[in-house]
PDB file of N, CA and C in Angstrom:
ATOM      1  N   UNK A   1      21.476 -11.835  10.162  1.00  0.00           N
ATOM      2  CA  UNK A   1      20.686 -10.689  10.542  1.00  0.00           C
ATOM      3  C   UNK A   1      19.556 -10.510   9.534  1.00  0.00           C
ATOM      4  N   UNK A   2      18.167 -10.218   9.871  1.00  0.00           N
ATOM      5  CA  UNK A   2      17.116  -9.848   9.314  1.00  0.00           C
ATOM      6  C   UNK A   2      16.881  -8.401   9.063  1.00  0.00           C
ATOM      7  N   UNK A   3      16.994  -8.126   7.810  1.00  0.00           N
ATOM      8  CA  UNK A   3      16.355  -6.385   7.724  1.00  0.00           C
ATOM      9  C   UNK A   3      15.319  -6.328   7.537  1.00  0.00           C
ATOM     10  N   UNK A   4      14.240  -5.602   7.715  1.00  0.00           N
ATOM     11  CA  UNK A   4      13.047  -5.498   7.290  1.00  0.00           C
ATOM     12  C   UNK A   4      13.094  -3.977   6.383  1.00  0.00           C
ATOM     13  N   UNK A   5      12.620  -3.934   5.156  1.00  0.00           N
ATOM     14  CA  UNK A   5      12.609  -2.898   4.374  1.00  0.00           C
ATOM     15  C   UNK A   5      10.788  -2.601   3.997  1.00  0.00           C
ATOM     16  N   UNK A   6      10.862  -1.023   4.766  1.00  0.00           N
ATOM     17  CA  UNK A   6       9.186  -0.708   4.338  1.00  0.00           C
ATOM     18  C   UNK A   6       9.552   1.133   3.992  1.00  0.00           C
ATOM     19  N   UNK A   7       9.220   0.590   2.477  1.00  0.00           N
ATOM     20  CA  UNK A   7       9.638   1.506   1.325  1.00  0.00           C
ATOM     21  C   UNK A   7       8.194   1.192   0.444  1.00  0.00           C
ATOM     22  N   UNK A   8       7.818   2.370   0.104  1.00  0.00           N
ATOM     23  CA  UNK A   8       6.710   2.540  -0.759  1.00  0.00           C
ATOM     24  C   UNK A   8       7.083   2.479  -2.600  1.00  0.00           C
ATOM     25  N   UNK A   9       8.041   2.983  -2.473  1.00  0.00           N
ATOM     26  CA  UNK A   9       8.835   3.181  -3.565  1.00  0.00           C
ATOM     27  C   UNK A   9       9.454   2.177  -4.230  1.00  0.00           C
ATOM     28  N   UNK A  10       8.724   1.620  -5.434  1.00  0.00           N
ATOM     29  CA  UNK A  10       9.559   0.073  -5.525  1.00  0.00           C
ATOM     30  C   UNK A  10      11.264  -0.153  -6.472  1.00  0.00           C
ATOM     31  N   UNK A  11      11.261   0.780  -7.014  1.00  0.00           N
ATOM     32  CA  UNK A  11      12.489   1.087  -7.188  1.00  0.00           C
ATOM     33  C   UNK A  11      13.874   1.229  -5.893  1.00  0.00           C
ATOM     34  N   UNK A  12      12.937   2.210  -5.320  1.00  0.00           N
ATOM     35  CA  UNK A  12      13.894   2.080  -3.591  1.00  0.00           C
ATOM     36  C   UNK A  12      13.768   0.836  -2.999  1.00  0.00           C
ATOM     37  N   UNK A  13      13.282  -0.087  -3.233  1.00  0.00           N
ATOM     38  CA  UNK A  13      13.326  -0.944  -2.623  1.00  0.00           C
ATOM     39  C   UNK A  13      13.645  -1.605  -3.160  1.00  0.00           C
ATOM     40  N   UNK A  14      13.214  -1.964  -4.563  1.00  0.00           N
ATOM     41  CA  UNK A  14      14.415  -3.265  -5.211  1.00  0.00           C
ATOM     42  C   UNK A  14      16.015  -2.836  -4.625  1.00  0.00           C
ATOM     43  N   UNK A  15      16.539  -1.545  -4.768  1.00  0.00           N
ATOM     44  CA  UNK A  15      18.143  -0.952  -5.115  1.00  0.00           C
ATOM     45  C   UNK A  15      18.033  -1.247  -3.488  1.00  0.00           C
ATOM     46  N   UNK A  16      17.521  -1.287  -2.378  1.00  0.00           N
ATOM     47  CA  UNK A  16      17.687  -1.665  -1.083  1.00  0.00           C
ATOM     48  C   UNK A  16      18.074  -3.035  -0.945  1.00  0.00           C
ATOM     49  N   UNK A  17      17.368  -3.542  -1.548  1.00  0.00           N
ATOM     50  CA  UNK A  17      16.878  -5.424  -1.538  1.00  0.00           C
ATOM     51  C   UNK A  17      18.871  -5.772  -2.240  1.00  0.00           C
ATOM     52  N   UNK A  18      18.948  -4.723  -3.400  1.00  0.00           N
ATOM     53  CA  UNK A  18      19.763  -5.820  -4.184  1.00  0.00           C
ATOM     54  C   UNK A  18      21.230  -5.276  -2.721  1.00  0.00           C
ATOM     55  N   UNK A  19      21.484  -4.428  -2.432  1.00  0.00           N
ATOM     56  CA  UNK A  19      22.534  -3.554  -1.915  1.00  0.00           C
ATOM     57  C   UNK A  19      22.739  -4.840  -0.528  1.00  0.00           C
ATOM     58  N   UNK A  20      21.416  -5.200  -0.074  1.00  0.00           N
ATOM     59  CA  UNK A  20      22.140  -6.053   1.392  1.00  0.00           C
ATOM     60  C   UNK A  20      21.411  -7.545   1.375  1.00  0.00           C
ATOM     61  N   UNK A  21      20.999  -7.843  -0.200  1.00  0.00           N
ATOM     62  CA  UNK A  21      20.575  -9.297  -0.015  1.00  0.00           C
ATOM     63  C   UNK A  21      22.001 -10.474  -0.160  1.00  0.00           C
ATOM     64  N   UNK A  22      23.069  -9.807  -0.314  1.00  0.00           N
ATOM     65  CA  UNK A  22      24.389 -10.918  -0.145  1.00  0.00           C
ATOM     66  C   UNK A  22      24.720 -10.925   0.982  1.00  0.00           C
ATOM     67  N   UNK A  23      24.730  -9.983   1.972  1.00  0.00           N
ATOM     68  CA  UNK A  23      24.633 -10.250   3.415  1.00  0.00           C
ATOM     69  C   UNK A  23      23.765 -10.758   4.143  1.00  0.00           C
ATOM     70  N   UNK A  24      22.555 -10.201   4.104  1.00  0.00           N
ATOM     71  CA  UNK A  24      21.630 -10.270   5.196  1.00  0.00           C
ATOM     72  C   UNK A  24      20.034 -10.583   4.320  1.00  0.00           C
ATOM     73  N   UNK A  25      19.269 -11.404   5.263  1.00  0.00           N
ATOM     74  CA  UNK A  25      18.174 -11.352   4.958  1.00  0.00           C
ATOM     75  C   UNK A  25      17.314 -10.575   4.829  1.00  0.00           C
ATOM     76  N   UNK A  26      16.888 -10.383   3.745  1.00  0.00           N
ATOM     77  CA  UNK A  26      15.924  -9.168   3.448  1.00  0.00           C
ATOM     78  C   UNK A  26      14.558  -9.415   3.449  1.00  0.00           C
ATOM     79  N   UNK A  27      13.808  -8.812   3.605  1.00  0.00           N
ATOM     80  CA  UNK A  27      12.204  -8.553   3.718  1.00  0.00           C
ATOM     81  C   UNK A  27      11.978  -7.022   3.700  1.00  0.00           C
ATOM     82  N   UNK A  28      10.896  -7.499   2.673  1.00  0.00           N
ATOM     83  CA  UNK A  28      10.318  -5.926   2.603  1.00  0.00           C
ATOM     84  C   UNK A  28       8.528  -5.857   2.595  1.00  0.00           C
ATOM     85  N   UNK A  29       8.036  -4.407   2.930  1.00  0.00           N
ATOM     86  CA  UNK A  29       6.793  -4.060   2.587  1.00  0.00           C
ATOM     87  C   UNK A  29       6.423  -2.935   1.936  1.00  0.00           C
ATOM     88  N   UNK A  30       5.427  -2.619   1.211  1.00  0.00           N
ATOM     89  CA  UNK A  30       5.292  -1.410   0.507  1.00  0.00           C
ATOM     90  C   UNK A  30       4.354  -0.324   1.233  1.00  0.00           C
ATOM     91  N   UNK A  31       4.098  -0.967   2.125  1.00  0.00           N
ATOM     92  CA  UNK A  31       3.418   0.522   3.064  1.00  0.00           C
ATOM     93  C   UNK A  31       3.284   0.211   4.849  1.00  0.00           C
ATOM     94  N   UNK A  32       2.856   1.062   5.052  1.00  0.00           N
ATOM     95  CA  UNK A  32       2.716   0.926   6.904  1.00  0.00           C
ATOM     96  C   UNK A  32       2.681   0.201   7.758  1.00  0.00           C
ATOM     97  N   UNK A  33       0.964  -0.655   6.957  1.00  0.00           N
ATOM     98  CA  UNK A  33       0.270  -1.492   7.345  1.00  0.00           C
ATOM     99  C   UNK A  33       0.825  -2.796   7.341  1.00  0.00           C
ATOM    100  N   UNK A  34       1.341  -2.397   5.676  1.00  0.00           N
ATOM    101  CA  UNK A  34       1.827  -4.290   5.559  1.00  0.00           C
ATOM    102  C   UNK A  34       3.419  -4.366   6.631  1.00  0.00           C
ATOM    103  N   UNK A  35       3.804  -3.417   6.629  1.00  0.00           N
ATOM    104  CA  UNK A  35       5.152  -3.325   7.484  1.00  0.00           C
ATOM    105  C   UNK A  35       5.059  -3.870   9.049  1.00  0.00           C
ATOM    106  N   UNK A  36       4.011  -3.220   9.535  1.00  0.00           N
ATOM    107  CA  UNK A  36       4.198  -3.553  11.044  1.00  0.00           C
ATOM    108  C   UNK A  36       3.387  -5.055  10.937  1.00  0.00           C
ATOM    109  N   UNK A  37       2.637  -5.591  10.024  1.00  0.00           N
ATOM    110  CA  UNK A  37       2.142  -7.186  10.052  1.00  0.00           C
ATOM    111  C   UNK A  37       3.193  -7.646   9.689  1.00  0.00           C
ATOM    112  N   UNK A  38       4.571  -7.109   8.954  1.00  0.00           N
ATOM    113  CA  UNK A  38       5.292  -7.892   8.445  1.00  0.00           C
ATOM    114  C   UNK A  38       6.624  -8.314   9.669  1.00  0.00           C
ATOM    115  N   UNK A  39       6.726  -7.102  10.423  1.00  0.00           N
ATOM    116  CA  UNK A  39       7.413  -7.019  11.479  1.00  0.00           C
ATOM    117  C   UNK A  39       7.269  -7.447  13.021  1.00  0.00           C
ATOM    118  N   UNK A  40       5.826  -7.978  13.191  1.00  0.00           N
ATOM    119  CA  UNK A  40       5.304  -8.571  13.954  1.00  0.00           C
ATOM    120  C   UNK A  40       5.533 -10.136  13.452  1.00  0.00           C
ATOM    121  N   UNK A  41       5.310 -10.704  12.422  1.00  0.00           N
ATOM    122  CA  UNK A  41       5.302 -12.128  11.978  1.00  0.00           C
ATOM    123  C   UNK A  41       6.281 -12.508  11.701  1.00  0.00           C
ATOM    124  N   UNK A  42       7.747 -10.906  11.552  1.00  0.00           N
ATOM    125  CA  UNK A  42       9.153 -11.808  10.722  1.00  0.00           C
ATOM    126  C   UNK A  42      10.312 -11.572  12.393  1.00  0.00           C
ATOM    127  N   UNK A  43       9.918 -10.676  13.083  1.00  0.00           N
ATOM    128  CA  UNK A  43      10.943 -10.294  13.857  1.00  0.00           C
ATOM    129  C   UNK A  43      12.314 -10.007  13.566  1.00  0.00           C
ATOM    130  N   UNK A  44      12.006  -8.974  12.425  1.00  0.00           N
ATOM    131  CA  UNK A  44      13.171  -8.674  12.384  1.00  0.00           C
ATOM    132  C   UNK A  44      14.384  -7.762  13.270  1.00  0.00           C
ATOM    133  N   UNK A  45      15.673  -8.113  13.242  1.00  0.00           N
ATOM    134  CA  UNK A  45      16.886  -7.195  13.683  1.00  0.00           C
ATOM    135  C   UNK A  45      16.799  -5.598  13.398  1.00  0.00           C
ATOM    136  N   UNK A  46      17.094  -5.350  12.174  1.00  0.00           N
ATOM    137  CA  UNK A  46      16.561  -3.495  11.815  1.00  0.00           C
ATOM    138  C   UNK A  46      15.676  -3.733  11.097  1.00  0.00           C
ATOM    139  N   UNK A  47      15.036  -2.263  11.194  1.00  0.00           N
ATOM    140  CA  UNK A  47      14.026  -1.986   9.827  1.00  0.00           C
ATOM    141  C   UNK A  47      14.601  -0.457   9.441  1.00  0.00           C
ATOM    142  N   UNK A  48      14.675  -0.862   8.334  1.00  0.00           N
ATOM    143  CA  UNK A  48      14.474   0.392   7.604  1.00  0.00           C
ATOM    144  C   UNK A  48      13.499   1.438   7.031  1.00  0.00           C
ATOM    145  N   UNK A  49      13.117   2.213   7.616  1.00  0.00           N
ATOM    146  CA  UNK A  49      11.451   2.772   7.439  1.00  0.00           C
ATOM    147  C   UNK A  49      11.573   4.309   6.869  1.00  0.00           C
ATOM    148  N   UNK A  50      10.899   3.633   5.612  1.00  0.00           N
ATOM    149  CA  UNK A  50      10.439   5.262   4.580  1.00  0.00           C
ATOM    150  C   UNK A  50       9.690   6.049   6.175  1.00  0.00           C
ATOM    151  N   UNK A  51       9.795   7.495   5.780  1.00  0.00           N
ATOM    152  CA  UNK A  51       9.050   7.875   6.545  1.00  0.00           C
ATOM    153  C   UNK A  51       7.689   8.569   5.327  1.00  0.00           C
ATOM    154  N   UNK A  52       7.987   9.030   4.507  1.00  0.00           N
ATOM    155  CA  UNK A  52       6.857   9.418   3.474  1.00  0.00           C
ATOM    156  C   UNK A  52       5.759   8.245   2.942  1.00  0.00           C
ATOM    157  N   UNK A  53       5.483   7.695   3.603  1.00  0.00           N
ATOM    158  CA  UNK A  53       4.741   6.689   3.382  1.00  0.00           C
ATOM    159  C   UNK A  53       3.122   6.449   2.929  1.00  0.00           C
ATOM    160  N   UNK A  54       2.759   6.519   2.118  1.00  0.00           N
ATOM    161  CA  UNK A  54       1.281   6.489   2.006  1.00  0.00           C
ATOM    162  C   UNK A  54      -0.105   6.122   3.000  1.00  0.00           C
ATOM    163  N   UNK A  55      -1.291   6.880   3.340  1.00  0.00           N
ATOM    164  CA  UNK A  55      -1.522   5.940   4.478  1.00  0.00           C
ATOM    165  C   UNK A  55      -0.972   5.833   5.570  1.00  0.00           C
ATOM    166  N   UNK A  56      -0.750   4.904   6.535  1.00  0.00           N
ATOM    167  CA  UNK A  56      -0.053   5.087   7.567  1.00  0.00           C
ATOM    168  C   UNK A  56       1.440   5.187   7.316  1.00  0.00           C
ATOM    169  N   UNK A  57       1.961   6.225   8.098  1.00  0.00           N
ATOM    170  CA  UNK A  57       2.940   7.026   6.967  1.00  0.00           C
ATOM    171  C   UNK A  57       4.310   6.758   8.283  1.00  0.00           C
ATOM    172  N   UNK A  58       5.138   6.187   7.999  1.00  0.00           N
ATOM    173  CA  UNK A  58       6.737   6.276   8.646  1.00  0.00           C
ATOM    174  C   UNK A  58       6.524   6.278  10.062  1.00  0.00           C
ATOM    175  N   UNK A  59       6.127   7.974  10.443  1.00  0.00           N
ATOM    176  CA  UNK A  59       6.068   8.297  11.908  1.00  0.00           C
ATOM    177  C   UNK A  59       5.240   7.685  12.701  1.00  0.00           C
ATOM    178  N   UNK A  60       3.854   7.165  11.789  1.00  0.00           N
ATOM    179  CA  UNK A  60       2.989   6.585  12.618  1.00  0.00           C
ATOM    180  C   UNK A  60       3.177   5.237  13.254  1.00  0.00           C
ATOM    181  N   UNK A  61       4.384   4.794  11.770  1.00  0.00           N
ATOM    182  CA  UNK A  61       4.728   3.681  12.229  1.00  0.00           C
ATOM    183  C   UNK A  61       5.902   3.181  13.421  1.00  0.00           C
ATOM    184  N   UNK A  62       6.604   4.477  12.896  1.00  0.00           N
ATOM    185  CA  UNK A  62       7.629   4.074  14.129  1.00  0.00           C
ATOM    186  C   UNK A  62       6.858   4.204  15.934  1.00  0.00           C
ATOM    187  N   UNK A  63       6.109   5.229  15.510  1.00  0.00           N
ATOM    188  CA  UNK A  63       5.522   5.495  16.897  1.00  0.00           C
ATOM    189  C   UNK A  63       4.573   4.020  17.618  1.00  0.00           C
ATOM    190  N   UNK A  64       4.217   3.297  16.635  1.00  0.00           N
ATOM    191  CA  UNK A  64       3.359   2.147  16.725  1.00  0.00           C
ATOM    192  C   UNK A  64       4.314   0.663  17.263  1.00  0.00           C
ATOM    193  N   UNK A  65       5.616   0.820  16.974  1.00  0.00           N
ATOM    194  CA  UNK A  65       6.801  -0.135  16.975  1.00  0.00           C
ATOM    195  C   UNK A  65       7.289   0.214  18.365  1.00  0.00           C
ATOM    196  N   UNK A  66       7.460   1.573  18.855  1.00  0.00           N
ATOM    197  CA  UNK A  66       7.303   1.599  20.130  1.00  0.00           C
ATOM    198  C   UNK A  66       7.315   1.276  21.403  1.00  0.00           C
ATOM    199  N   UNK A  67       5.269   1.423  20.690  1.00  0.00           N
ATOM    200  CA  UNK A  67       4.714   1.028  21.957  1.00  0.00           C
ATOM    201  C   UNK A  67       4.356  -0.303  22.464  1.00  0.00           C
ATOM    202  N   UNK A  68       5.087  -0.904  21.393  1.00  0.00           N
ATOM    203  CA  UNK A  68       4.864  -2.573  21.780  1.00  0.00           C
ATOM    204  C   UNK A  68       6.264  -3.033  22.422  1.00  0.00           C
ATOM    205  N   UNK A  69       6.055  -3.728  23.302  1.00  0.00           N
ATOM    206  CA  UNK A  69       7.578  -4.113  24.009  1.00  0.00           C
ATOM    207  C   UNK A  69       8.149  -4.829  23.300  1.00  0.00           C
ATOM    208  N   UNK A  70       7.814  -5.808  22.663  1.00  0.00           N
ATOM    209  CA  UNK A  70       8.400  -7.281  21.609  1.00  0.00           C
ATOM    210  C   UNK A  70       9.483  -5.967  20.736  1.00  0.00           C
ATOM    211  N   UNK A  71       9.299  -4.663  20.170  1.00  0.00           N
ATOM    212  CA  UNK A  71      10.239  -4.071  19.403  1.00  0.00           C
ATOM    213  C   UNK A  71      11.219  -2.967  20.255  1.00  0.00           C
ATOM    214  N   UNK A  72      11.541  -2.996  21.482  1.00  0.00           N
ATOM    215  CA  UNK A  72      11.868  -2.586  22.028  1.00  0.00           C
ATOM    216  C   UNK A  72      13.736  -2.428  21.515  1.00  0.00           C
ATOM    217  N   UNK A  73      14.158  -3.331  21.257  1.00  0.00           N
ATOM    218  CA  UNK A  73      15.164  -3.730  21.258  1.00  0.00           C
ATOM    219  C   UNK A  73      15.600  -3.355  19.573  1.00  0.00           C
ATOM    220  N   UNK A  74      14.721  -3.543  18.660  1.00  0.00           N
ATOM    221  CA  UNK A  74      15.095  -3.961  17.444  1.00  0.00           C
ATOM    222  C   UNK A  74      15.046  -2.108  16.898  1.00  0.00           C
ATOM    223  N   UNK A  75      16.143  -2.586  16.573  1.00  0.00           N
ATOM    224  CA  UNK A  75      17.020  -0.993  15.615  1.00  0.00           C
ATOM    225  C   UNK A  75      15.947  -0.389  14.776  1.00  0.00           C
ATOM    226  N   UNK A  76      15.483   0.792  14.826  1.00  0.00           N
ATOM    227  CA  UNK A  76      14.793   1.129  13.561  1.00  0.00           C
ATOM    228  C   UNK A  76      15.406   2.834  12.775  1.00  0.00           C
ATOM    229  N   UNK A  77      15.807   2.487  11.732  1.00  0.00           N
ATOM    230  CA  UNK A  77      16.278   3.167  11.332  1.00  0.00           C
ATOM    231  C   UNK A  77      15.505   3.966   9.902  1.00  0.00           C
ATOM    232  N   UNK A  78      14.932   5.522  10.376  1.00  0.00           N
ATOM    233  CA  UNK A  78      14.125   6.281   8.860  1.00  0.00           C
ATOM    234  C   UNK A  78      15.124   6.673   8.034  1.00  0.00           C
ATOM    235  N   UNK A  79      14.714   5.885   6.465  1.00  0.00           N
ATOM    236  CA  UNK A  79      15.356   6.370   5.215  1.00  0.00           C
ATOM    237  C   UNK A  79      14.173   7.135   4.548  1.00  0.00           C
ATOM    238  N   UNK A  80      15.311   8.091   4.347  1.00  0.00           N
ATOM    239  CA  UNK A  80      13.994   9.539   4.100  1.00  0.00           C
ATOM    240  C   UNK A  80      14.550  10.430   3.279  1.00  0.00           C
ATOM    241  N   UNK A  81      13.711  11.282   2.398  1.00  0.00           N
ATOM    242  CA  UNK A  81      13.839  12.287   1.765  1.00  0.00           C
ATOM    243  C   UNK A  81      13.611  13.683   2.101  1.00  0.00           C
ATOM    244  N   UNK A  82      13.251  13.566   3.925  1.00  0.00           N
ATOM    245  CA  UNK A  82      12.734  14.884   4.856  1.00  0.00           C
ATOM    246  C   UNK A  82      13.950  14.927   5.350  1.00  0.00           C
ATOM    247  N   UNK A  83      14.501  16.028   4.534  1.00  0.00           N
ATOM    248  CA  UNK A  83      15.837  16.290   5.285  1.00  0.00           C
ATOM    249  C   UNK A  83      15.684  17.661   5.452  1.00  0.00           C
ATOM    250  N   UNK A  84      14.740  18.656   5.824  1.00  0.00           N
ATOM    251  CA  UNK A  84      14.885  19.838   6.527  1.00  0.00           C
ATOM    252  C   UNK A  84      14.880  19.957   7.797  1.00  0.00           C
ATOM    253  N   UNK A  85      15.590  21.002   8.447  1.00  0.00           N
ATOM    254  CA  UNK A  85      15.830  21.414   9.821  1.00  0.00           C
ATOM    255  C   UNK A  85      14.608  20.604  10.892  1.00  0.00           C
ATOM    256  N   UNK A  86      14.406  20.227  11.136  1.00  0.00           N
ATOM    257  CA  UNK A  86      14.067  19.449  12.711  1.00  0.00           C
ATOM    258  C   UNK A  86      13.718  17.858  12.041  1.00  0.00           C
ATOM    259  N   UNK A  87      13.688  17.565  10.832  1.00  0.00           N
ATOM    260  CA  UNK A  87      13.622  16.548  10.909  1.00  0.00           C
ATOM    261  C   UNK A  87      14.225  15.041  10.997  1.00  0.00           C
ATOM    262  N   UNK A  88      15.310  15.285  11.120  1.00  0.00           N
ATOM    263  CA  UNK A  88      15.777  14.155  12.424  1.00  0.00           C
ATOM    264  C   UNK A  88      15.464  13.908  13.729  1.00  0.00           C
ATOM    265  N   UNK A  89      14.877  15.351  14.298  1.00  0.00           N
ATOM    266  CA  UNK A  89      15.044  15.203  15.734  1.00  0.00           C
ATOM    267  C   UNK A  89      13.595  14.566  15.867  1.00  0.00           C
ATOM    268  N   UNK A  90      12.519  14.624  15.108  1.00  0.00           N
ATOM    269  CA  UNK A  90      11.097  14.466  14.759  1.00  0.00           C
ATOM    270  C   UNK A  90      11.461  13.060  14.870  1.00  0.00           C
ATOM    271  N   UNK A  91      11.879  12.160  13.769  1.00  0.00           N
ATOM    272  CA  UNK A  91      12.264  10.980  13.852  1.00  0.00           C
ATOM    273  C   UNK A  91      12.356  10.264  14.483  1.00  0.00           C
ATOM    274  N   UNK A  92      13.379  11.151  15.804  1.00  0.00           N
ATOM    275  CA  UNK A  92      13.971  10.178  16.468  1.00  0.00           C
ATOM    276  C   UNK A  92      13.108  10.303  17.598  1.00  0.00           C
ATOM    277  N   UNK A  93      12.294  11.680  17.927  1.00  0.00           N
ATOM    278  CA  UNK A  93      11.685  11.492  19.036  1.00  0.00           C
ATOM    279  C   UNK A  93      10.088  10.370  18.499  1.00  0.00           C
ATOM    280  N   UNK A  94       9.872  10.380  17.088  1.00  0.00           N
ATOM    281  CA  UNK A  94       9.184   9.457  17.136  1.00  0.00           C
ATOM    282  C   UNK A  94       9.545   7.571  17.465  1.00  0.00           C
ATOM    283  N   UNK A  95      10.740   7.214  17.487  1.00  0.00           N
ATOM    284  CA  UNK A  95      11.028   6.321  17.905  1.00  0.00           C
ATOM    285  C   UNK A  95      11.805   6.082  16.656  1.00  0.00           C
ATOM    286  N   UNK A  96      12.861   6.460  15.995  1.00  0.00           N
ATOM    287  CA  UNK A  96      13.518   5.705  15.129  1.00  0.00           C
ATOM    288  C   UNK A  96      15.034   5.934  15.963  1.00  0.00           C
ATOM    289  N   UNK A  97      15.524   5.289  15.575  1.00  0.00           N
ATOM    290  CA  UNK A  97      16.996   5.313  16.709  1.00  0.00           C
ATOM    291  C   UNK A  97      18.666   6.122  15.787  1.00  0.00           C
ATOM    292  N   UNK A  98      18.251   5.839  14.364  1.00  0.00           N
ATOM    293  CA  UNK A  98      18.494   6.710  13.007  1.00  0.00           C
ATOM    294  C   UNK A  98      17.864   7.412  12.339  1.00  0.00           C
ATOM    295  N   UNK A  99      18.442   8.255  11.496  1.00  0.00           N
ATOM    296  CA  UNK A  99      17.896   8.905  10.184  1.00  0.00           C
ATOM    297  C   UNK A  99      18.930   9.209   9.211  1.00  0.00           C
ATOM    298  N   UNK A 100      18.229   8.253   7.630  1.00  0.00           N
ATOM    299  CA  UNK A 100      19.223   8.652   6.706  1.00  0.00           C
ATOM    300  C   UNK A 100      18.337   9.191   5.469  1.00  0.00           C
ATOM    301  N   UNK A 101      19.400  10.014   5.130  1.00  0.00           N
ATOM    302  CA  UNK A 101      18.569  10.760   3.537  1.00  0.00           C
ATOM    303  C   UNK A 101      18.904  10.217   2.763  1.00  0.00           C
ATOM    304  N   UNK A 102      17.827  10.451   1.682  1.00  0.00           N
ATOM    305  CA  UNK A 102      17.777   9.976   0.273  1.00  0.00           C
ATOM    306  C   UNK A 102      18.409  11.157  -0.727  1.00  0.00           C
ATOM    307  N   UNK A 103      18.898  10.469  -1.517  1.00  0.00           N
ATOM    308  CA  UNK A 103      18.855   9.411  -1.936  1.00  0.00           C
ATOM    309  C   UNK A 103      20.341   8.502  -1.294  1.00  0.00           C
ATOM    310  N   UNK A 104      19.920   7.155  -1.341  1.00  0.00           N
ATOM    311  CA  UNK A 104      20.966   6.466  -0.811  1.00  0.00           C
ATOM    312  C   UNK A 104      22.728   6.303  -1.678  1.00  0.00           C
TER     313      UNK A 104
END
């Protein structure tokens, strides 16, 4: 299985990287942009998507993963530090199929 990890935070993302690189293949990006080029070229199984993201920021991205059919299928799950009242449901109506808080 392929994860794709798009975490701005490189600390969160090394402690991501080290937590499921004995299982699964990891890939990561540090922001939006590089995420959905990275997720278009790697096809990955899940992604794990900051939603606080610099720039094109989480929601935009999930909403962007979407609307393309090729990601239809593939799990996307926001790791996030927006854990007040509606924001899961925000999430998910933006297209993430999870939501987990930070810290992990």
């Amino acid at each position: 299985m392929r994860i794709l990890i798009i975490e701005d935070e490189e600390l969160n993302r090394d402690l991501l990287e080290q937590i499921l690189e004995d299982r699964y293949e990891v890939l990561s990006a540090a922001d939006g942009e590089q995420g959905l080029q990275r997720a278009r070229s790697e096809a990955p199984d899940v992604i794990l998507l900051d939603l606080g993201l610099p720039g094109m920021d989480g929601w935009a991205v999930a909403r962007a993963l979407r609307a393309e059919p090729a990601f239809a299928d593939i799990m996307v799950i926001a790791l996030t530090a927006h854990a007040m009242e509606g924001d899961r449901e925000r999430a998910i109506a933006a297209g993430c199929d999870d939501y987990l808080t930070k810290p992990i």
